[in-house]
PDB file of N, CA and C in Angstrom:
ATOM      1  N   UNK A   1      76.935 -52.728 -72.842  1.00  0.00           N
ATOM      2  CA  UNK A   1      78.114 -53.267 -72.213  1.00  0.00           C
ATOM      3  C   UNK A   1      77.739 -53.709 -70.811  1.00  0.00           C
ATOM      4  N   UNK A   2      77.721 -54.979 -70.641  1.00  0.00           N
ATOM      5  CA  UNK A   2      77.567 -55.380 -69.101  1.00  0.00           C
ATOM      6  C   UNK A   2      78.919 -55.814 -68.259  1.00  0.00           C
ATOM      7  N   UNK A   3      78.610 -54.862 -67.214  1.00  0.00           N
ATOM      8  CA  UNK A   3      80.045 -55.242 -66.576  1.00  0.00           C
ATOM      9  C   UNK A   3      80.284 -56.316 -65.432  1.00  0.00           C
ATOM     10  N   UNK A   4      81.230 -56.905 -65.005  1.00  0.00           N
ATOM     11  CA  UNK A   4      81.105 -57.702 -64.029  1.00  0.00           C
ATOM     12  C   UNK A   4      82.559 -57.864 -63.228  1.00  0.00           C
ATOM     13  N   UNK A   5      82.398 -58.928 -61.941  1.00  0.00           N
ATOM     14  CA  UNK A   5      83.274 -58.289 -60.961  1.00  0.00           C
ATOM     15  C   UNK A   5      84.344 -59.655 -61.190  1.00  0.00           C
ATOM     16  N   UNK A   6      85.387 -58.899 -61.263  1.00  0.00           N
ATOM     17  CA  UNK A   6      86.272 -59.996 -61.653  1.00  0.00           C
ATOM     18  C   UNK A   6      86.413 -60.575 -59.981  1.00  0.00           C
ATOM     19  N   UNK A   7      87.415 -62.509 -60.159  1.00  0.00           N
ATOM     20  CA  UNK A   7      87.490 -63.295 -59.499  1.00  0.00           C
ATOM     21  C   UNK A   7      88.004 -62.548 -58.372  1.00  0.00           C
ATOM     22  N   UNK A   8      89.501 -61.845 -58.937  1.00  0.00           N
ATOM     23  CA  UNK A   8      90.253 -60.918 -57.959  1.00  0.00           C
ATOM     24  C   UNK A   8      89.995 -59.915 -58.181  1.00  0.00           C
ATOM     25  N   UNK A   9      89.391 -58.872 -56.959  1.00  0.00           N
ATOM     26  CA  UNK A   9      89.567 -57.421 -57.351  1.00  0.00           C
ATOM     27  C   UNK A   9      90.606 -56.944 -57.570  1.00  0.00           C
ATOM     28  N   UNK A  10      90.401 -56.132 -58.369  1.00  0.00           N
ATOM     29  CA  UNK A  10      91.828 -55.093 -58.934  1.00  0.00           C
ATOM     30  C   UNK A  10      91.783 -53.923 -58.286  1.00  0.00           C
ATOM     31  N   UNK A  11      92.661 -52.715 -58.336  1.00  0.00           N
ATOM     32  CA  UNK A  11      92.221 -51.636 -57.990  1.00  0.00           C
ATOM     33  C   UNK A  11      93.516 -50.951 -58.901  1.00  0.00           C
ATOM     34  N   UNK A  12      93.199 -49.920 -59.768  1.00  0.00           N
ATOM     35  CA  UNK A  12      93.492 -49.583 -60.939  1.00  0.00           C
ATOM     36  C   UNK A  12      93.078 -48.073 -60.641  1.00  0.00           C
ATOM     37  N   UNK A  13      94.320 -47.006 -60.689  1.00  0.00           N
ATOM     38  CA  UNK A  13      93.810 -45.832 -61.156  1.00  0.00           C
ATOM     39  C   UNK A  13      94.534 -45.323 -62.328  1.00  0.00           C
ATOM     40  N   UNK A  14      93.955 -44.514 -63.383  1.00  0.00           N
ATOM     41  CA  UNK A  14      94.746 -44.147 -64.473  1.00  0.00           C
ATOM     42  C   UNK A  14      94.792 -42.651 -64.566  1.00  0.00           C
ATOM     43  N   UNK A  15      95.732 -42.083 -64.557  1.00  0.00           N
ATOM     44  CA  UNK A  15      95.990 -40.561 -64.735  1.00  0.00           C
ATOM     45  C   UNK A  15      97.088 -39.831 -65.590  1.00  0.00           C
ATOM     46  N   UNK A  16      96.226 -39.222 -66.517  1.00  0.00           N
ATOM     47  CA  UNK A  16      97.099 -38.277 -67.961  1.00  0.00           C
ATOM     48  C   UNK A  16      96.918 -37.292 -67.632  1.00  0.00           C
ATOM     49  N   UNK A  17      98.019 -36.909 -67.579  1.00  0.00           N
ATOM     50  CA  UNK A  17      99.178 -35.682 -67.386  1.00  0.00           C
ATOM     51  C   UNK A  17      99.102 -34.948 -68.588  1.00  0.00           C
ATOM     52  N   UNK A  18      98.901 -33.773 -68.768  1.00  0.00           N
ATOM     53  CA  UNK A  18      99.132 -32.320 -69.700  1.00  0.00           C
ATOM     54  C   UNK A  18     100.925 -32.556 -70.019  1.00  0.00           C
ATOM     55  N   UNK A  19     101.124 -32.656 -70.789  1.00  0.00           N
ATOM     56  CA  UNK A  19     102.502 -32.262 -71.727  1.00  0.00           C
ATOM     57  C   UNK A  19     103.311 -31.235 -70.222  1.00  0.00           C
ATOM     58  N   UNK A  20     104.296 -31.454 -69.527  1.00  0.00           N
ATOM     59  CA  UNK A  20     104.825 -30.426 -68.865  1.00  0.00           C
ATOM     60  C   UNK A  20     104.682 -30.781 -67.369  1.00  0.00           C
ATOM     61  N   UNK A  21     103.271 -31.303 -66.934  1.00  0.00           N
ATOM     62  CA  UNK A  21     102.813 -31.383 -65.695  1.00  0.00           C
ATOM     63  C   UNK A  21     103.405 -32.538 -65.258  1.00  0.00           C
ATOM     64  N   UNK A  22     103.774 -32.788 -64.095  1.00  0.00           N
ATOM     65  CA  UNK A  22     104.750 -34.011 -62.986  1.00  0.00           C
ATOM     66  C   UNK A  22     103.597 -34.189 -61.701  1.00  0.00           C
ATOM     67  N   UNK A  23     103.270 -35.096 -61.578  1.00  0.00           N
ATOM     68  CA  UNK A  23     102.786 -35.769 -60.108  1.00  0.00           C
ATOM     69  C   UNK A  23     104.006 -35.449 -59.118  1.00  0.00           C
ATOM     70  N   UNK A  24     102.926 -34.744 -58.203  1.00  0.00           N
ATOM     71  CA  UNK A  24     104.075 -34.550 -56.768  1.00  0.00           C
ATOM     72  C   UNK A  24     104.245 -36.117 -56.344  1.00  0.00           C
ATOM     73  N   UNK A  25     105.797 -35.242 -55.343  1.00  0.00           N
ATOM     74  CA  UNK A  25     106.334 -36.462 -54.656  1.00  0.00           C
ATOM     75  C   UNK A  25     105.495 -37.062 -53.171  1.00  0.00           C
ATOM     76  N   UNK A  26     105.264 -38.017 -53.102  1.00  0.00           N
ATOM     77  CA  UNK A  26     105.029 -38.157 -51.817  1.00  0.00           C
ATOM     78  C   UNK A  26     105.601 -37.653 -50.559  1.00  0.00           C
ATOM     79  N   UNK A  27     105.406 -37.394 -49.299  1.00  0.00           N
ATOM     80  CA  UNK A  27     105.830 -36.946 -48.438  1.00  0.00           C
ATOM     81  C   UNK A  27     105.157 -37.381 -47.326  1.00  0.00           C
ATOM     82  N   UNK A  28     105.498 -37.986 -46.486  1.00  0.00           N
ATOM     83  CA  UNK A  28     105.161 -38.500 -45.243  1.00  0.00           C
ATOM     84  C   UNK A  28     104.379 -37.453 -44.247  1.00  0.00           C
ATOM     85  N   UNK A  29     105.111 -36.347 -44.217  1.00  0.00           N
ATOM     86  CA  UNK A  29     104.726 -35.272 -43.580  1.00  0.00           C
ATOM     87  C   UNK A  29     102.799 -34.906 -43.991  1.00  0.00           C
ATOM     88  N   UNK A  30     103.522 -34.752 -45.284  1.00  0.00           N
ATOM     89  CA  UNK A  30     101.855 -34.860 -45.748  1.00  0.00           C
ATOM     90  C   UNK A  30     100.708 -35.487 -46.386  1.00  0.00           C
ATOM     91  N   UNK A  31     100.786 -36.733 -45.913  1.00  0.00           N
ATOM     92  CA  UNK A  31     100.441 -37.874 -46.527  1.00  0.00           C
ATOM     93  C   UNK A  31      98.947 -37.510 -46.603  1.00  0.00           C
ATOM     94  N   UNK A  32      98.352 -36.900 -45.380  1.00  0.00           N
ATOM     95  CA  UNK A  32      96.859 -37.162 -45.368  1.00  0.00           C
ATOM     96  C   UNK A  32      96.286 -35.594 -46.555  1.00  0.00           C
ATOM     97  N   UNK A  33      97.128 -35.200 -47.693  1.00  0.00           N
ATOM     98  CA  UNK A  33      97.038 -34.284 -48.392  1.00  0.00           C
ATOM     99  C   UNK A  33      96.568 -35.388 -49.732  1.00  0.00           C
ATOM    100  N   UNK A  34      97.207 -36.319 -49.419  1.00  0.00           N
ATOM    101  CA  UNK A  34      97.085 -37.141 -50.804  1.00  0.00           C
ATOM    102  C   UNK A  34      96.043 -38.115 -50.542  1.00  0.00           C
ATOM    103  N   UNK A  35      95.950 -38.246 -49.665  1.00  0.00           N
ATOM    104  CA  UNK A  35      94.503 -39.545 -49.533  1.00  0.00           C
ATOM    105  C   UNK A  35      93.458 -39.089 -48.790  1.00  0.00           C
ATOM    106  N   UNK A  36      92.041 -38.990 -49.284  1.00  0.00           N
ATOM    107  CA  UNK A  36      90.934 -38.918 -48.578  1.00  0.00           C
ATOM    108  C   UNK A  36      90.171 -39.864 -48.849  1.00  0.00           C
ATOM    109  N   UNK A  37      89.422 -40.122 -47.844  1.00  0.00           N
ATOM    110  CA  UNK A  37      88.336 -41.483 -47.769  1.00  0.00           C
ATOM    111  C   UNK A  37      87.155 -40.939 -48.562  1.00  0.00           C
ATOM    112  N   UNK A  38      86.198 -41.570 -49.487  1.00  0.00           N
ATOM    113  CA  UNK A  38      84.911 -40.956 -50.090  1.00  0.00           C
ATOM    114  C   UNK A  38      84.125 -42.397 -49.723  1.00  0.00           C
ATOM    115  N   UNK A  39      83.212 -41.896 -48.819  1.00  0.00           N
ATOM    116  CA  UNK A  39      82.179 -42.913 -48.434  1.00  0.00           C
ATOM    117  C   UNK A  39      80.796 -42.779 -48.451  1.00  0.00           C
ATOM    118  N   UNK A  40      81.008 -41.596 -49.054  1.00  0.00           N
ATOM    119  CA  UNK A  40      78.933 -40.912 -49.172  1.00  0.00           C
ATOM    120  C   UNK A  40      79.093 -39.865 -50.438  1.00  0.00           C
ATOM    121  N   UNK A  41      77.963 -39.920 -51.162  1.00  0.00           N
ATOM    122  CA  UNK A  41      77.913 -38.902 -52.593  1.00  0.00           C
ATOM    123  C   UNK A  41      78.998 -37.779 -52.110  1.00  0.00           C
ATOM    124  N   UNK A  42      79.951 -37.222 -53.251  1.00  0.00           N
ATOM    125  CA  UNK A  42      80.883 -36.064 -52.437  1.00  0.00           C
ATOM    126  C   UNK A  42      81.318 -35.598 -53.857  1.00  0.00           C
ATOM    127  N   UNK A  43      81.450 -34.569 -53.728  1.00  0.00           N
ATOM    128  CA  UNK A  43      82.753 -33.688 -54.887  1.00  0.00           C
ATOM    129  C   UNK A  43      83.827 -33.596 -54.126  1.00  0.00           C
ATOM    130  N   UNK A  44      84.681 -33.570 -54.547  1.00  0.00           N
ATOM    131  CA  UNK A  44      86.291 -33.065 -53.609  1.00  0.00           C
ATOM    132  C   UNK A  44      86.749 -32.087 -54.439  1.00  0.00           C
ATOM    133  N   UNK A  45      87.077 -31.116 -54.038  1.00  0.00           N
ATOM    134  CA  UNK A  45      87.538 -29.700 -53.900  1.00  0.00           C
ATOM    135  C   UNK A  45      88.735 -29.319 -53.800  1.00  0.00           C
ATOM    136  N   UNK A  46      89.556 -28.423 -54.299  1.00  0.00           N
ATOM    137  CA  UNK A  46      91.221 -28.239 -53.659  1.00  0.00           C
ATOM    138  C   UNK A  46      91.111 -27.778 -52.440  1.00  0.00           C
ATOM    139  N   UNK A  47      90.498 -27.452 -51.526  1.00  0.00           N
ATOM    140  CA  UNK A  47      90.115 -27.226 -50.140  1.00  0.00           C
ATOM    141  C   UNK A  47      90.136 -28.423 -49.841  1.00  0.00           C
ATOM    142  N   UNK A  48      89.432 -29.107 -49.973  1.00  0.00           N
ATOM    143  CA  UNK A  48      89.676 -30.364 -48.838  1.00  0.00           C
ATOM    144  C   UNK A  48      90.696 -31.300 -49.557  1.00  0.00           C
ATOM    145  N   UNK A  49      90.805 -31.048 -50.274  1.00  0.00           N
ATOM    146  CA  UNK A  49      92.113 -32.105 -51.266  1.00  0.00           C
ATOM    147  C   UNK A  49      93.235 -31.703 -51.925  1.00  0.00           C
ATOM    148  N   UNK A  50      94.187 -30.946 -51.282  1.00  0.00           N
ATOM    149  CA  UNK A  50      94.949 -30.284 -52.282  1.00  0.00           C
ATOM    150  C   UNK A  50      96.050 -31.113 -53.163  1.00  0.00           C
ATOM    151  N   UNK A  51      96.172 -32.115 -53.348  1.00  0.00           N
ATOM    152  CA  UNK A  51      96.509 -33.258 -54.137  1.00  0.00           C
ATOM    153  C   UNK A  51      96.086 -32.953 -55.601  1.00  0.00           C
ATOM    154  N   UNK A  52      94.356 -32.292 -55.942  1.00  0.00           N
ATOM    155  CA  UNK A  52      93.841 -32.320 -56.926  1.00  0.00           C
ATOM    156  C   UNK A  52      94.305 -31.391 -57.858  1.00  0.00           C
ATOM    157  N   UNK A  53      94.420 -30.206 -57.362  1.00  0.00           N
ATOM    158  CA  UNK A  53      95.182 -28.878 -57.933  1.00  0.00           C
ATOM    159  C   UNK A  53      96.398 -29.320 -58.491  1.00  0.00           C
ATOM    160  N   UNK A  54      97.406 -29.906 -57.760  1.00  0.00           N
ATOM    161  CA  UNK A  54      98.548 -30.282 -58.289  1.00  0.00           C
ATOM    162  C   UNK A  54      98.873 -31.138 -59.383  1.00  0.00           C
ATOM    163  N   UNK A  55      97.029 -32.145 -59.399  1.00  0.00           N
ATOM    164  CA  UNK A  55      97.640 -33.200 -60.534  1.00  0.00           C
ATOM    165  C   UNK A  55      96.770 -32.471 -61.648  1.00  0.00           C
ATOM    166  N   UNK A  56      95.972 -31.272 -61.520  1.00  0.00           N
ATOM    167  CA  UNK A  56      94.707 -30.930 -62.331  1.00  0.00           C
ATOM    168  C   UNK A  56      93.423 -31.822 -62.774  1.00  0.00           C
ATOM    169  N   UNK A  57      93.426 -32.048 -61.649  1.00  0.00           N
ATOM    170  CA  UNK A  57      92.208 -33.679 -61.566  1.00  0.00           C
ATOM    171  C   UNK A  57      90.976 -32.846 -60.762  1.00  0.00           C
ATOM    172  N   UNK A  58      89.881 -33.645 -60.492  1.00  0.00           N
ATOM    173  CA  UNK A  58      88.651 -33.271 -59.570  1.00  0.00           C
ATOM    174  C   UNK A  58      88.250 -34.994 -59.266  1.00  0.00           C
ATOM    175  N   UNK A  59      87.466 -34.556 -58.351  1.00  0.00           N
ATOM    176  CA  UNK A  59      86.957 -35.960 -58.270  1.00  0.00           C
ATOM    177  C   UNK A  59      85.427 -36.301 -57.548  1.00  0.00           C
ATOM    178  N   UNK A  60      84.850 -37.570 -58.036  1.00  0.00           N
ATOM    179  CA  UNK A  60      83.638 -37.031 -57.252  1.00  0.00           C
ATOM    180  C   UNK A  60      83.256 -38.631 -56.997  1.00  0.00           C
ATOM    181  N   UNK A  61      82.230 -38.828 -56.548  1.00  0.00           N
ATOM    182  CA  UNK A  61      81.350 -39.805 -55.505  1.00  0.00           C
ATOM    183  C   UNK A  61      80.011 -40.063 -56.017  1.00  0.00           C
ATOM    184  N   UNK A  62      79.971 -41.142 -56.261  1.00  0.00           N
ATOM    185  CA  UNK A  62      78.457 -41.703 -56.992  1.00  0.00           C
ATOM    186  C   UNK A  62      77.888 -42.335 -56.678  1.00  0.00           C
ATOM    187  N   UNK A  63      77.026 -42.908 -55.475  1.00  0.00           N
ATOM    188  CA  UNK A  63      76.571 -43.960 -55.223  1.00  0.00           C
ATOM    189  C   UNK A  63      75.031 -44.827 -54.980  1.00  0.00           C
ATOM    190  N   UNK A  64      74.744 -45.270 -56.522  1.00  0.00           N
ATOM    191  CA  UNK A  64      73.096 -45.598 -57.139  1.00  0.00           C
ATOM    192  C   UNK A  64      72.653 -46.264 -56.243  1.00  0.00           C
ATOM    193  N   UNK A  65      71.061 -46.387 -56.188  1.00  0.00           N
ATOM    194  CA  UNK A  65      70.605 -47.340 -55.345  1.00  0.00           C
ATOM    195  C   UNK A  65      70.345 -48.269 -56.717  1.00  0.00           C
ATOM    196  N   UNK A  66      69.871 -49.173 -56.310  1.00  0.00           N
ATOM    197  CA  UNK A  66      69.422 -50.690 -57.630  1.00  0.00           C
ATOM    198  C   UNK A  66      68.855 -50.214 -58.519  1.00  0.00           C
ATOM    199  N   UNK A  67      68.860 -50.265 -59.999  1.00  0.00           N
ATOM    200  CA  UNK A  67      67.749 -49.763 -61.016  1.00  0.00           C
ATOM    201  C   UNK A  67      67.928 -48.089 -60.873  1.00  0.00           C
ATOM    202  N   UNK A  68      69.046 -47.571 -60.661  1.00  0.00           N
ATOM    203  CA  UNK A  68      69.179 -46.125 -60.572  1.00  0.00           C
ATOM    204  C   UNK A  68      69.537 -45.302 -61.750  1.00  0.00           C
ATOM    205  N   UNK A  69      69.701 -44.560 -61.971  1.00  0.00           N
ATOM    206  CA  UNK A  69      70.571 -43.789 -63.361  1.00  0.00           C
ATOM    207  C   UNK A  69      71.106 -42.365 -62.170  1.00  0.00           C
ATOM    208  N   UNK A  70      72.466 -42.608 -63.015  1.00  0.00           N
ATOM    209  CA  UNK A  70      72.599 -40.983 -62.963  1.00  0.00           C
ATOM    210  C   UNK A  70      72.351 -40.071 -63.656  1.00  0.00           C
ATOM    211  N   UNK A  71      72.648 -38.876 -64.029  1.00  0.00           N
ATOM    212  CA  UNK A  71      72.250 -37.840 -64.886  1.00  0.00           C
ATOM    213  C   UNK A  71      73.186 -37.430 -65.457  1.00  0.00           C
ATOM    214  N   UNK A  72      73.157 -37.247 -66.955  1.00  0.00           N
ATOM    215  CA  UNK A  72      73.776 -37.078 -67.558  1.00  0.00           C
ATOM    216  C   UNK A  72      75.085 -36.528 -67.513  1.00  0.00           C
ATOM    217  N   UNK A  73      75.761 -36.219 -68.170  1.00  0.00           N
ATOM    218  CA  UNK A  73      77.233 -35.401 -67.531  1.00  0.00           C
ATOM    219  C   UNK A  73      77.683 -34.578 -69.220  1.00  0.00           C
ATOM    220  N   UNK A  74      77.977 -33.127 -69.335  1.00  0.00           N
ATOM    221  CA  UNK A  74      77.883 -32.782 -69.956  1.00  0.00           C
ATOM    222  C   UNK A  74      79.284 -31.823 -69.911  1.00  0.00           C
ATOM    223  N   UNK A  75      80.064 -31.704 -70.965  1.00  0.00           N
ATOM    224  CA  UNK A  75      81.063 -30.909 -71.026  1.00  0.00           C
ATOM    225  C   UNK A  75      81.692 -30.760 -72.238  1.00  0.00           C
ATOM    226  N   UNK A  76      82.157 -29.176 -71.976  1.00  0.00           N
ATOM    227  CA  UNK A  76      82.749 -28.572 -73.646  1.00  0.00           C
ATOM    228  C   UNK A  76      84.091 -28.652 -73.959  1.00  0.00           C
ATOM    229  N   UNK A  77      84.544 -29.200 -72.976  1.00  0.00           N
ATOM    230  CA  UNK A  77      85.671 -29.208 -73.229  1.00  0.00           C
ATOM    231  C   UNK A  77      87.024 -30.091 -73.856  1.00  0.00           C
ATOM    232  N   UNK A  78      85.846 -31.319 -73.908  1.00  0.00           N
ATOM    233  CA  UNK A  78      86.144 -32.232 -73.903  1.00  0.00           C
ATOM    234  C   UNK A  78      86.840 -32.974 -72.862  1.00  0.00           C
ATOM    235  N   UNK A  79      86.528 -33.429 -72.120  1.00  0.00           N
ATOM    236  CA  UNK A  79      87.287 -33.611 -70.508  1.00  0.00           C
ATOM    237  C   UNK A  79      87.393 -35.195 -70.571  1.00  0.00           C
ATOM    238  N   UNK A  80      88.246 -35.840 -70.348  1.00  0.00           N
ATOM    239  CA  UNK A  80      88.264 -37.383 -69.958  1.00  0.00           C
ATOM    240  C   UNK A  80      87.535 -37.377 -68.969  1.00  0.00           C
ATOM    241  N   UNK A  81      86.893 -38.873 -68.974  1.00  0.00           N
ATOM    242  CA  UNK A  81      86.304 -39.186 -67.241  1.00  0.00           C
ATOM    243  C   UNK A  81      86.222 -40.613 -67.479  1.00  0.00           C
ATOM    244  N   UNK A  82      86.303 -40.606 -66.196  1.00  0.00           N
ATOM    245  CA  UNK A  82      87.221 -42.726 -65.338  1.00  0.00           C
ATOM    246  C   UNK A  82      85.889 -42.484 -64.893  1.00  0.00           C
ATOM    247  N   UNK A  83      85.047 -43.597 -65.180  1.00  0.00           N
ATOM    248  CA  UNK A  83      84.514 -43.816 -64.308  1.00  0.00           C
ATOM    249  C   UNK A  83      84.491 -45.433 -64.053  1.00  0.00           C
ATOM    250  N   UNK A  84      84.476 -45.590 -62.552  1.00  0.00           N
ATOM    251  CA  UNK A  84      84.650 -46.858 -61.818  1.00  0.00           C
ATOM    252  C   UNK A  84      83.359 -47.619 -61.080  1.00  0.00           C
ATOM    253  N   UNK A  85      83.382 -48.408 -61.547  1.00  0.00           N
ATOM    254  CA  UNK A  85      81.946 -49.501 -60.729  1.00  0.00           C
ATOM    255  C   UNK A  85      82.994 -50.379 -60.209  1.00  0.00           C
ATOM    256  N   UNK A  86      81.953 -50.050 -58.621  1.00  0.00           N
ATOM    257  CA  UNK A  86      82.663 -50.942 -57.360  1.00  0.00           C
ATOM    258  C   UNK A  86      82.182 -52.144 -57.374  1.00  0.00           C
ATOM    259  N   UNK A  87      80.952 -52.123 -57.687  1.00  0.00           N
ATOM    260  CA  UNK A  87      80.000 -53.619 -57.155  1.00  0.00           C
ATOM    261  C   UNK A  87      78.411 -53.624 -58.514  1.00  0.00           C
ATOM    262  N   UNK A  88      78.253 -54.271 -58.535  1.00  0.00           N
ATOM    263  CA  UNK A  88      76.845 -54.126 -59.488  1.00  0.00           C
ATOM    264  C   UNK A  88      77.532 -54.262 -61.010  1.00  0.00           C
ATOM    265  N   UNK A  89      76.349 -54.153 -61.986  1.00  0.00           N
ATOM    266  CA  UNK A  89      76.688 -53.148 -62.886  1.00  0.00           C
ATOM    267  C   UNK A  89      75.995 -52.210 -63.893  1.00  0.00           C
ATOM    268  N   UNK A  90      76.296 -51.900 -64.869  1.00  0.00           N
ATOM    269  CA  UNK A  90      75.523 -50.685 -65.584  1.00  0.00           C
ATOM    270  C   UNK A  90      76.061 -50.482 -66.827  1.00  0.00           C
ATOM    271  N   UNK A  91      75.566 -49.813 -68.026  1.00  0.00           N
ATOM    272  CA  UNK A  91      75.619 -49.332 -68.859  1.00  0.00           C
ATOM    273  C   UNK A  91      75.618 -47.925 -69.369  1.00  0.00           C
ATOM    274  N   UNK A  92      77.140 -47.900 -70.194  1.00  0.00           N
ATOM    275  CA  UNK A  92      77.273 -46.316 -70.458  1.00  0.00           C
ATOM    276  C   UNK A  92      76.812 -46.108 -71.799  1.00  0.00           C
ATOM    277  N   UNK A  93      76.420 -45.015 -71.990  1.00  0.00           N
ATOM    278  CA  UNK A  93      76.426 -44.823 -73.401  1.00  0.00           C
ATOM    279  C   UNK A  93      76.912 -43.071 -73.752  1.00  0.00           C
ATOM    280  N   UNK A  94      77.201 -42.806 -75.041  1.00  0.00           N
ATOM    281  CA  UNK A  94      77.629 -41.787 -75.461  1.00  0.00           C
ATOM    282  C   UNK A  94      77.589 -41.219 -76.236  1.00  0.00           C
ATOM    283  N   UNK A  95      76.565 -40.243 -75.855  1.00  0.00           N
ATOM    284  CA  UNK A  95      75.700 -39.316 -76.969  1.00  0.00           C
ATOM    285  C   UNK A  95      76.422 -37.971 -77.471  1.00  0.00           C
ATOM    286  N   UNK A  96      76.223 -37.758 -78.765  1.00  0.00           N
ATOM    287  CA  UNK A  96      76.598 -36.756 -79.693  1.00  0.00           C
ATOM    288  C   UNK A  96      75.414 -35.609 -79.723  1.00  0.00           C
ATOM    289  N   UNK A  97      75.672 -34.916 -80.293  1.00  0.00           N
ATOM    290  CA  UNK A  97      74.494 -33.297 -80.854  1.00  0.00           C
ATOM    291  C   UNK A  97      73.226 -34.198 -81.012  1.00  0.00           C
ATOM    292  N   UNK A  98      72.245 -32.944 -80.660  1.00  0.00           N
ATOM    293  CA  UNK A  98      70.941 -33.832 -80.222  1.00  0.00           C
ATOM    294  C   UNK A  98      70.691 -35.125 -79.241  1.00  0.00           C
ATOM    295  N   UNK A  99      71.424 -35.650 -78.604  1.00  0.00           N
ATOM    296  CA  UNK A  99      71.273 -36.775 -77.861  1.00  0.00           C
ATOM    297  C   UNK A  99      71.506 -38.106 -78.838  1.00  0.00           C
ATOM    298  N   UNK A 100      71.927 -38.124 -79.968  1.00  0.00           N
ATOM    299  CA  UNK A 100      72.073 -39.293 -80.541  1.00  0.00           C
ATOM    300  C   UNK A 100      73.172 -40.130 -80.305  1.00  0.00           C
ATOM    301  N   UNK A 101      73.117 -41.018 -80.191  1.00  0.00           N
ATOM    302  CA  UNK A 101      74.007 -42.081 -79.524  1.00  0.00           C
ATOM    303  C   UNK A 101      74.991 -42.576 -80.245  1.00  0.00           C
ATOM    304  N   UNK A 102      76.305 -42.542 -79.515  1.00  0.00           N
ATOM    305  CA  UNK A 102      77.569 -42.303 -80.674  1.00  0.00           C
ATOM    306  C   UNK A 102      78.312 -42.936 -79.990  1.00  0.00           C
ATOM    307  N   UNK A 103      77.975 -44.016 -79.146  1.00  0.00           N
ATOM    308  CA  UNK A 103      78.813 -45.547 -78.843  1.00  0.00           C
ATOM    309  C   UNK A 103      77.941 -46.356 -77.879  1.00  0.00           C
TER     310      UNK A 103
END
């Protein structure tokens, strides 16, 4: 899959909610609870983000140099994951038991 940068950027976030769970309300008071800047490799934490706890999200920071890979990403739980290319692009793929490739 090669990706590429559309004419107009978009900016698109998508977030599923657990059966029960509600996105807080905004609040002026605490606005800088809901937005943090990520400008260098980062995990965000409910310590520095308490936004995340509330929606049951995490979030993290990726940023390849040219011809880079990341490393794999592995989970039992089956976990959704967004992932977003800003600029460039790359290829995902998605491996099953044993590493065999299952898209």
């Amino acid at each position: 899959m090669k990706l590429r940068r559309s004419p107009k950027p978009r900016r698109v976030v998508l977030v599923k909610l657990e059966q029960g769970k509600t996105m807080p309300k905004p609040n002026a008071l605490i606005s800088h609870k809901l937005v943090h800047p990520l400008t260098v490799s980062a995990t965000l934490t409910e310590k520095e983000f308490p936004f995340l706890n509330k929606a049951g999200l995490s979030a993290n920071l990726i940023k390849l140099e040219p011809d880079a890979i990341s490393s794999p990403i592995y989970t039992t739980d089956s976990t959704v994951q967004l992932i977003y290319v800003v600029r460039g692009g790359g290829r995902v793929q998605i491996a099953g038991i044993n590493g065999h490739v299952t898209w």
